[in-house]
Protein backbone atom coordinates (compact mmCIF):
# COMPACT_ATOMS: atom_id res chain seq x y z
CA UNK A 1 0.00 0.00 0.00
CA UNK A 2 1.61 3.69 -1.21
CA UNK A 3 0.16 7.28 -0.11
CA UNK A 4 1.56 10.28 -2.24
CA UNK A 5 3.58 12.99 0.09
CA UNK A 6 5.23 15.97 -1.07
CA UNK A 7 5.16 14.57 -4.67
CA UNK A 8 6.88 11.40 -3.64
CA UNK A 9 5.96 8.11 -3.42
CA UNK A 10 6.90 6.16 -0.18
CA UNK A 11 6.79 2.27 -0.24
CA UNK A 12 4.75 0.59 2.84
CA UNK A 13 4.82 -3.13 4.19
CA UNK A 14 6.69 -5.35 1.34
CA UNK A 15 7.73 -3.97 -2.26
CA UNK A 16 5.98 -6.37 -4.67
CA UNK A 17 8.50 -5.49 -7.08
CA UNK A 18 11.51 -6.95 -5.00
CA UNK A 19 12.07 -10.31 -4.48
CA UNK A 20 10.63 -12.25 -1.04
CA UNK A 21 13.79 -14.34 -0.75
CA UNK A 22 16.76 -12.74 1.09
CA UNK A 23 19.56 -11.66 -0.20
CA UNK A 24 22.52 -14.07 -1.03
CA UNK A 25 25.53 -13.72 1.46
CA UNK A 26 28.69 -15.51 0.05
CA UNK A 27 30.38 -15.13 2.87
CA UNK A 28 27.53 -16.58 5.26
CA UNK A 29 27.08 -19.21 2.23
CA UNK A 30 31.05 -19.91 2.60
CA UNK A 31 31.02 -20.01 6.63
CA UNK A 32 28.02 -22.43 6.62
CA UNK A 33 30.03 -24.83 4.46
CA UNK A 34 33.02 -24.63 6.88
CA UNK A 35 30.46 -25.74 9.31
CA UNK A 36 29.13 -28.35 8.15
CA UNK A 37 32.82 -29.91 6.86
CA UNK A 38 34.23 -29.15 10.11
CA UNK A 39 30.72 -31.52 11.43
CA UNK A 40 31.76 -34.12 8.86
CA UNK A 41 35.13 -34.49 9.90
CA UNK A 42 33.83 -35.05 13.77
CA UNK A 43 31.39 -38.09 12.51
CA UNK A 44 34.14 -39.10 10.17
CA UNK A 45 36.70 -39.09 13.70
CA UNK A 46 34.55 -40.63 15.78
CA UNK A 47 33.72 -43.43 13.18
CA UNK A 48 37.71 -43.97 13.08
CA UNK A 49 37.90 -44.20 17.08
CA UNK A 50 34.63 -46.13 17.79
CA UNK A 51 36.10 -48.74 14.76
CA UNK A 52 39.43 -48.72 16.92
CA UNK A 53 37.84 -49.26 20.33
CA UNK A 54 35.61 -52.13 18.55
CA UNK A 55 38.43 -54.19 17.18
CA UNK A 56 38.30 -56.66 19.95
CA UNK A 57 34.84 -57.31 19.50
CA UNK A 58 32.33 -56.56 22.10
CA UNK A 59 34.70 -57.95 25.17
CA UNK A 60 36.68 -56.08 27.49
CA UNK A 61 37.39 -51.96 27.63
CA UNK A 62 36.43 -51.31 23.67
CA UNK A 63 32.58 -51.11 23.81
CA UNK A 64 32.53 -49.08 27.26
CA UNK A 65 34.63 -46.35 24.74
CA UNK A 66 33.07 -46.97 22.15
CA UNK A 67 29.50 -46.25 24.05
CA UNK A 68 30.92 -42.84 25.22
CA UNK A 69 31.67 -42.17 21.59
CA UNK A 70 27.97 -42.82 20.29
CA UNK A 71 26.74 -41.39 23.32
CA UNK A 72 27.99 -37.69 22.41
CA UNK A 73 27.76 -38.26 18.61
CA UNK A 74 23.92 -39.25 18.95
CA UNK A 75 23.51 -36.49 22.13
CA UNK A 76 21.70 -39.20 24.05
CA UNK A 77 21.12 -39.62 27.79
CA UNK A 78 22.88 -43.08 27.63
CA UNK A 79 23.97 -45.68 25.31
CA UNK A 80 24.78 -49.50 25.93
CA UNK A 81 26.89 -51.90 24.40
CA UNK A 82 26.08 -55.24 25.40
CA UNK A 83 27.58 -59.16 23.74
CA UNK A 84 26.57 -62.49 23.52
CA UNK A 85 28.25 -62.78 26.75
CA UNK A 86 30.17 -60.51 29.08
CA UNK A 87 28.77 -57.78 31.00
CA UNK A 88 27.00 -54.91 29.25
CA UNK A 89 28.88 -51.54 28.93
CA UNK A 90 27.38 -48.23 29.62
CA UNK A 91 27.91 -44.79 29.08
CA UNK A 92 25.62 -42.71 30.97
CA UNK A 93 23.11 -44.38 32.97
CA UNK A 94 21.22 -47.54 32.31
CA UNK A 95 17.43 -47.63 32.05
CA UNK A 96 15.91 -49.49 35.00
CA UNK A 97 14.76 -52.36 32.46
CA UNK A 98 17.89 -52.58 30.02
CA UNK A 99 17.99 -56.44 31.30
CA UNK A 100 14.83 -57.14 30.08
CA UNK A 101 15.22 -54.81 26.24
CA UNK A 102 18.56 -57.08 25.89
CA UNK A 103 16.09 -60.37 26.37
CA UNK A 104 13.40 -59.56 24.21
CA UNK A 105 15.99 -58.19 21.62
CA UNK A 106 17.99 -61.30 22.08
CA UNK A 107 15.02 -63.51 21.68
CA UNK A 108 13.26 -62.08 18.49
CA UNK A 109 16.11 -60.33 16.68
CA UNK A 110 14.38 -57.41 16.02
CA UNK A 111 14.31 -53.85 17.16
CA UNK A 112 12.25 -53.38 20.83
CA UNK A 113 11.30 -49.28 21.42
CA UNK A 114 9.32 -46.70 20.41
CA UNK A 115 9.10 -44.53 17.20
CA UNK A 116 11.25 -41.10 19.06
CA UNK A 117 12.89 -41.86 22.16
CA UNK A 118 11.89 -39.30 24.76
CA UNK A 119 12.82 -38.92 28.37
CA UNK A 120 12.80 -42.02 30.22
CA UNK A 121 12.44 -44.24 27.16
CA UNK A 122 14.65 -46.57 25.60
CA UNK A 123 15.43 -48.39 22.49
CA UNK A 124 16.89 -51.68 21.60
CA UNK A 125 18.73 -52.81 18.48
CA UNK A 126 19.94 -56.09 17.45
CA UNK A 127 24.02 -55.83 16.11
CA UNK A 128 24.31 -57.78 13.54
CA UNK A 129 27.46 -59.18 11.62
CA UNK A 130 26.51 -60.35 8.46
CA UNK A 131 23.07 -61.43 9.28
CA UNK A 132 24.75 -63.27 12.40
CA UNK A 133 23.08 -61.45 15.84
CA UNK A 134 26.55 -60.42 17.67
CA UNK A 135 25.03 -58.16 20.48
CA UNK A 136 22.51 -55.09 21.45
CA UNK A 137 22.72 -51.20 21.03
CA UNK A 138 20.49 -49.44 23.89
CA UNK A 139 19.79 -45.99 23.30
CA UNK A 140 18.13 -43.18 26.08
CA UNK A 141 17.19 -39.97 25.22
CA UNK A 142 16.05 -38.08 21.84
CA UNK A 143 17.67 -39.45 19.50
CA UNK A 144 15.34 -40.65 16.25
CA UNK A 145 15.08 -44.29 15.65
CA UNK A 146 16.96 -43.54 12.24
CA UNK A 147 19.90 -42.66 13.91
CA UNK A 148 19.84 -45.32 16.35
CA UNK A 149 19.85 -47.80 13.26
CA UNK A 150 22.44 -46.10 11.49
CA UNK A 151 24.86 -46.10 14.58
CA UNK A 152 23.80 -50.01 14.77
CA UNK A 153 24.75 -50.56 11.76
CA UNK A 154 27.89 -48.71 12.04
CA UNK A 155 28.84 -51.01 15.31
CA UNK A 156 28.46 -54.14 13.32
CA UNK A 157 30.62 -53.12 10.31
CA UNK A 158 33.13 -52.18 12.90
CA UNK A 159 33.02 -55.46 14.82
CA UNK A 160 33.28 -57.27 11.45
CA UNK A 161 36.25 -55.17 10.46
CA UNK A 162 37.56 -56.28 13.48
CA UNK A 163 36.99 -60.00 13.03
CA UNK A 164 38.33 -59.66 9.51
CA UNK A 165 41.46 -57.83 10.92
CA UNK A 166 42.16 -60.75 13.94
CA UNK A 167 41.59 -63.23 11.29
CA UNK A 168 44.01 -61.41 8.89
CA UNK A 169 46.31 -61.61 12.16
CA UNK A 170 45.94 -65.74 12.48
CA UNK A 171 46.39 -66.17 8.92
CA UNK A 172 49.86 -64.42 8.72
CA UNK A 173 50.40 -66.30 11.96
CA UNK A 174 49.78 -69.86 10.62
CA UNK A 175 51.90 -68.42 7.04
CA UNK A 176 54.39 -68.17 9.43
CA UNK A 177 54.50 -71.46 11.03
CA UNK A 178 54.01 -73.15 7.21
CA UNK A 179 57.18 -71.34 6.64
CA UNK A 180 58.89 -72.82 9.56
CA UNK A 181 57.57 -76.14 8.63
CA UNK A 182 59.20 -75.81 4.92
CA UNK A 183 62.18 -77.89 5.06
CA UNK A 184 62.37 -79.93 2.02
CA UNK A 185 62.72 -83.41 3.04
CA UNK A 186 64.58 -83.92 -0.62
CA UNK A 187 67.04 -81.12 0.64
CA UNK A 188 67.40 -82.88 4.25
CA UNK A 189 67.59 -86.43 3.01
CA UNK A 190 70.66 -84.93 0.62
CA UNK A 191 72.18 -82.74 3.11
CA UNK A 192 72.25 -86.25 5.77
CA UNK A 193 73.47 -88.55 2.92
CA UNK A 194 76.12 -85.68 2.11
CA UNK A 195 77.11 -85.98 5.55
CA UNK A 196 77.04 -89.63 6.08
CA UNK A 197 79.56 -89.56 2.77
CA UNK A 198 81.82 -87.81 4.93
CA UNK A 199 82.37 -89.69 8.25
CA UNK A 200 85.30 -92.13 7.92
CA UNK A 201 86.60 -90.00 4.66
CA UNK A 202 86.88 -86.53 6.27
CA UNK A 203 85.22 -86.83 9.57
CA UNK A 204 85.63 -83.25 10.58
CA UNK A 205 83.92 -82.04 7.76
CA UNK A 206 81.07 -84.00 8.85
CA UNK A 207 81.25 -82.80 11.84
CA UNK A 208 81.21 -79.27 10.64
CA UNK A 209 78.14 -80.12 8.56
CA UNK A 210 76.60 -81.87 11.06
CA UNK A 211 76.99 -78.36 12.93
CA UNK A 212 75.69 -76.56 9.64
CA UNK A 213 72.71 -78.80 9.87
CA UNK A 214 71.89 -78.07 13.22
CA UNK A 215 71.84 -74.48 12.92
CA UNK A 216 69.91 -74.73 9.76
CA UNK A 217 67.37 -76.79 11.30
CA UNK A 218 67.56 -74.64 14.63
CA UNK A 219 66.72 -71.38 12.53
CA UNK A 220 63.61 -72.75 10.77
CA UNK A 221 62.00 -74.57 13.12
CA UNK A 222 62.83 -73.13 16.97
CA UNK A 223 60.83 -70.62 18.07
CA UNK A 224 60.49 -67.13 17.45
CA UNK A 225 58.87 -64.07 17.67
CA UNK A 226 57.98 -61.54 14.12
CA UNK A 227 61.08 -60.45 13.69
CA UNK A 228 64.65 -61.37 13.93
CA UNK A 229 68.03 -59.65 13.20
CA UNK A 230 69.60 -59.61 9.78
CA UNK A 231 72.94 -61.36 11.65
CA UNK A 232 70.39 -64.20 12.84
CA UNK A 233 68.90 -64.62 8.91
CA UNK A 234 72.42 -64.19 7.75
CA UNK A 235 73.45 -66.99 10.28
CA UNK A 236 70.45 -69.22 8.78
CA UNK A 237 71.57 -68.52 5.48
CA UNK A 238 75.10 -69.42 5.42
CA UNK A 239 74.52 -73.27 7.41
CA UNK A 240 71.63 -73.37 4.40
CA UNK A 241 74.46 -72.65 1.83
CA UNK A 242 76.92 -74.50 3.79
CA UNK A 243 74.99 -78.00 3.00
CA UNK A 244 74.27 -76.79 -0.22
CA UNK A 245 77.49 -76.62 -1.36
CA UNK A 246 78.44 -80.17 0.17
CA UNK A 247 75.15 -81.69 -1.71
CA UNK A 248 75.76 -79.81 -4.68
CA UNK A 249 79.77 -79.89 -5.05
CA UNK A 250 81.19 -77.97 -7.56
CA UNK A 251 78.44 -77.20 -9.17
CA UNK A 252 77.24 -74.31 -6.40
CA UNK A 253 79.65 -71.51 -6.13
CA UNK A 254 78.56 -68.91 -3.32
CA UNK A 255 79.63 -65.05 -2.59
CA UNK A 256 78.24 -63.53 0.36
CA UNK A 257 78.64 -60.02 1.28
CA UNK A 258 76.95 -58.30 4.40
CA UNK A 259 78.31 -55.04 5.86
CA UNK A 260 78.45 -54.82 9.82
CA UNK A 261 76.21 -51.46 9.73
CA UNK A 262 73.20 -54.16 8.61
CA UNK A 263 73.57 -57.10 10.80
CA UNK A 264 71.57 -55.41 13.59
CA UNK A 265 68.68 -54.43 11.38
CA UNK A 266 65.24 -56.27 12.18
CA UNK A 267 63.70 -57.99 9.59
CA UNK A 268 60.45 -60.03 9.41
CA UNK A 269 61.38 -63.73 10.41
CA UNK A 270 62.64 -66.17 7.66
CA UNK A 271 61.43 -63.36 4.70
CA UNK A 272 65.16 -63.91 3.08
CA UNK A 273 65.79 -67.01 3.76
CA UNK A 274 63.26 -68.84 1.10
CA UNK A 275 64.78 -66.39 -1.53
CA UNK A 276 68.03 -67.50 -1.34
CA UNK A 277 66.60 -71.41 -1.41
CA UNK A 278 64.71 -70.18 -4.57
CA UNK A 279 68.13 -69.46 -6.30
CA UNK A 280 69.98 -72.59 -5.33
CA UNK A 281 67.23 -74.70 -6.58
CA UNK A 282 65.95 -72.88 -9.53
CA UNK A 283 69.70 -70.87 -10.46
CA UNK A 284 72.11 -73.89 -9.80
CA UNK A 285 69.87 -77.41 -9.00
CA UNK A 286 67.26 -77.72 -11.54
CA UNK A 287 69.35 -76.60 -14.48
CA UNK A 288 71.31 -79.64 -14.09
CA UNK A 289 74.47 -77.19 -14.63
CA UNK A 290 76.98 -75.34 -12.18
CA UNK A 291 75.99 -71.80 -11.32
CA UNK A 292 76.79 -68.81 -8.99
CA UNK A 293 74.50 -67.67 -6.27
CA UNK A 294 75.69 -64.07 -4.83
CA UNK A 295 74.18 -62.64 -1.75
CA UNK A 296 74.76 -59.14 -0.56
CA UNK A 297 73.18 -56.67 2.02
CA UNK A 298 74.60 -52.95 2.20
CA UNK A 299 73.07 -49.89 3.70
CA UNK A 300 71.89 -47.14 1.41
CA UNK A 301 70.54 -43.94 2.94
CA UNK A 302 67.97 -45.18 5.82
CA UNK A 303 67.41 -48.14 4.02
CA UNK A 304 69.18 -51.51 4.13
CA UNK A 305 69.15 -53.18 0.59
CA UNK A 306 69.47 -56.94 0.25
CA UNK A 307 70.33 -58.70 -3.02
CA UNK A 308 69.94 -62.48 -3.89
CA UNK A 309 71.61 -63.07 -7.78
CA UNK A 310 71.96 -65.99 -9.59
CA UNK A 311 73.40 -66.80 -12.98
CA UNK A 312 70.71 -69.37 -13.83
CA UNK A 313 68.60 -69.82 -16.83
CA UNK A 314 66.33 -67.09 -15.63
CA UNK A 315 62.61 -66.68 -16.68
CA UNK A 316 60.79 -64.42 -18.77
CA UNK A 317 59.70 -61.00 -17.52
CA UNK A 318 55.78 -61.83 -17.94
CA UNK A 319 56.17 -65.23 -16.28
CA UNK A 320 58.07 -63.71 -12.83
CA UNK A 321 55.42 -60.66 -13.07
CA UNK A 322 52.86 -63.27 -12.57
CA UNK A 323 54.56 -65.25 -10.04
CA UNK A 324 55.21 -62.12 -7.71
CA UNK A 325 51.17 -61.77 -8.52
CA UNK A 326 50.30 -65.01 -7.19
CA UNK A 327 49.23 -66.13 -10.29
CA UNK A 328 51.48 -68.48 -11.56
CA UNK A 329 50.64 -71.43 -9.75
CA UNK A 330 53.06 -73.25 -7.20
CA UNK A 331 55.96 -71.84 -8.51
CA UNK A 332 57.96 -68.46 -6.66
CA UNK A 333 55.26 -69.35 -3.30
CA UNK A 334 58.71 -68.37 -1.29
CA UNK A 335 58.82 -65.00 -3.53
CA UNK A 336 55.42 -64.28 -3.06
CA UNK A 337 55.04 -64.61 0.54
CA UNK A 338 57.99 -62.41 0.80
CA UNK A 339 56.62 -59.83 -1.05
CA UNK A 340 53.40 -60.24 0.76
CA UNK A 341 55.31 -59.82 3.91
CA UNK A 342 57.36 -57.26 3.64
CA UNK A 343 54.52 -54.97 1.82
CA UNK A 344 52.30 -55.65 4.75
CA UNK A 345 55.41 -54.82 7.19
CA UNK A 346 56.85 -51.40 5.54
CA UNK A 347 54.25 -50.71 3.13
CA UNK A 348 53.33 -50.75 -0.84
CA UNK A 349 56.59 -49.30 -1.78
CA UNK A 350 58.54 -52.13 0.03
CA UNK A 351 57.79 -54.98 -2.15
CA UNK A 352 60.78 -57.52 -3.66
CA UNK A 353 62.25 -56.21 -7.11
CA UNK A 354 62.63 -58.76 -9.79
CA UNK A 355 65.38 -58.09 -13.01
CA UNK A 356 65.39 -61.66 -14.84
CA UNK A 357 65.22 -62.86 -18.71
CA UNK A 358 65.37 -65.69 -20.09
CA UNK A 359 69.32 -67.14 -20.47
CA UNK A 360 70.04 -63.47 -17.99
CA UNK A 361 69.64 -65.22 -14.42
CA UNK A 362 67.56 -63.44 -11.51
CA UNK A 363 68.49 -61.15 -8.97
CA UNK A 364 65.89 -60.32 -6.16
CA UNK A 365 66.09 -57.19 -4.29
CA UNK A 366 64.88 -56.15 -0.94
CA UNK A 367 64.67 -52.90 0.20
CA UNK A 368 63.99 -52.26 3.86
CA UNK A 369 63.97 -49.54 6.56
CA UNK A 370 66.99 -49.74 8.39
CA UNK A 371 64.48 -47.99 11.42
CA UNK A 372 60.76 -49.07 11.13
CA UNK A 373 57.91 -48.05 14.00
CA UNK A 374 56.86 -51.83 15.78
CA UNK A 375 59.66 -53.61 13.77
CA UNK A 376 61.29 -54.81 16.93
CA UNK A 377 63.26 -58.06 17.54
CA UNK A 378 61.31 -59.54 21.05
């Protein structure tokens, strides 16, 4: 509505010629975005810390962190973690009949609660681990159901991850122990017939052997922890060669050539050993010729670099690209695992390097941190 003074036209209540909608701040527009990244980062954080306090399942201190976590990302009164068996963990204060939501939950695997939570109410979800019931989320307070299902959901992916992790754990474990357990009887029959050749012809050098056997055997099989020192692979490595060159006679020649700034270096247990196995019996063995196997280990920088170099038939480069791939069936499982190993040790940029060509030979090379965090001999 307009009334005319002094000529003039003055604008009451809203100008229909100017738009209803405010105008655009870009700098409001700009500060709300910094909000709501800066909130996505928190829920990102807390999904990072309540996957971390979960990895042992829903047993011991995890879950009652992992409840204070959900508890200030959902602003509820209280939230309960509770297992298949163990006591329940709270944050905040349980509901007078939490016993009874985790039996009904427990019984029909379904969700027990309202549609809003509101002051004294709870609600119950069923955790779930790929359709397997694991344990119970209680929730107090105003939270929505929606969100109470998405943070169930959440806790199950984060127990699985955890399962999948511990089983990761046993698998490498058991690798391990295969390892150990991956003394070629053809090797050790030839090694004790070597030595057997030697007792009333040179019985000192059976002796010696005998010695070479027993450190050999001592290495692979005895009992230790992750890691070792590169003087204690080096010391399995030269009773292996040792017997190697008494089975194989003239037909092995060895060069091995370690400098002292390495030999305290830790190093994942029996990860060079198999390589240098690999080129006796694929450089010098199986080629029914006489060959040269050259080991070395040298520091470069902060890394320690280990080579393993035969003058063998070699392979060609498409057939050793699959084998360090795990593709190419039985053969290079030593190289494999290694690279396996040491890539899950140091990292993606710490796998074995392979040069080889057919009639060329193969050299292996393994690159290392001379200093790595948890790569500790125990």
């Amino acid at each position: 509505m307009t009334k005319e003074a002094g000529g003039g036209m003055l604008a009451t209540g809203t100008d229909v010629g100017a738009s209803a909608d405010p105008p655009v701040d870009g700098r409001g527009t700009h500060r709300r975005r910094r909000r709501d990244g800066a909130a996505a980062a928190d829920v990102l954080a807390v999904a990072r810390r309540v996957a971390a306090h979960l990895r042992g399942g829903l047993t011991g201190p995890g879950p009652g962190l992992a409840a204070r976590e959900l508890r200030r990302l959902l602003e509820a009164d209280a939230v309960g973690l509770v297992g298949l068996s163990g006591e329940p963990s709270w944050s905040g204060r349980a509901p007078a009949d939490a016993d009874r939501l985790v039996e009904e939950v427990l019984r029909t695997d379904a969700r027990v609660g309202a549609g809003r939570i509101g002051g004294a109410g709870a609600l119950a979800l069923p955790l779930r681990v790929r359709d397997e019931l694991v344990g119970v989320l209680i929730v107090t307070g105003p939270v929505r159901v929606r969100s109470a299902e998405e943070a169930a959901a959440w806790v199950g992916d984060a127990v699985e991850r955890g399962r999948l992790e511990a089983s990761a754990e046993v698998a490498e474990a058991a690798e391990l122990r295969a390892l150990r357990a991956e003394i070629s009887p053809h090797f050790v029959y030839n090694a004790l017939t070597t030595v057997a050749s030697f007792v009333r012809s040179d019985p000192d050098r059976a002796h010696d052997l005998l010695l070479d056997f027993a450190d050999y055997t001592r290495h692979g099989l005895g009992r230790h922890g992750d890691y070792t020192t590169l003087a204690q692979e080096f010391g399995g490595i030269e009773a292996y060669l040792a017997l190697a060159r008494a089975v194989l006679g003239e037909r092995l020649r060895v060069q091995v050539r370690v400098a002292p700034e390495v030999l305290p270096v830790a190093v994942p247990f029996l990860v060079l050993q198999p390589l240098v196995e690999n080129a006796v019996q694929h450089g010098v063995e199986l080629s029914g010729g006489s060959g040269t196997v050259q080991v070395s280990g040298e520091a470069l920088g902060p890394d320690c670099v280990i080579t393993i170099e035969d003058d063998g038939p070699g392979m060609d480069p498409d057939v050793a690209r699959a084998m360090l791939a795990g593709t190419g069936g039985g053969d290079g499982l030593g190289l494999v695992n290694a690279d396996r190993r040491m890539r899950a040790v140091y990292g993606p940029a710490f796998g074995l390097v392979l040069e080889t060509a057919p009639g060329a030979g193969t050299k292996v090379t393994v690159r290392m941190p001379r200093f790595h965090p948890g790569v500790v001999v125990s």
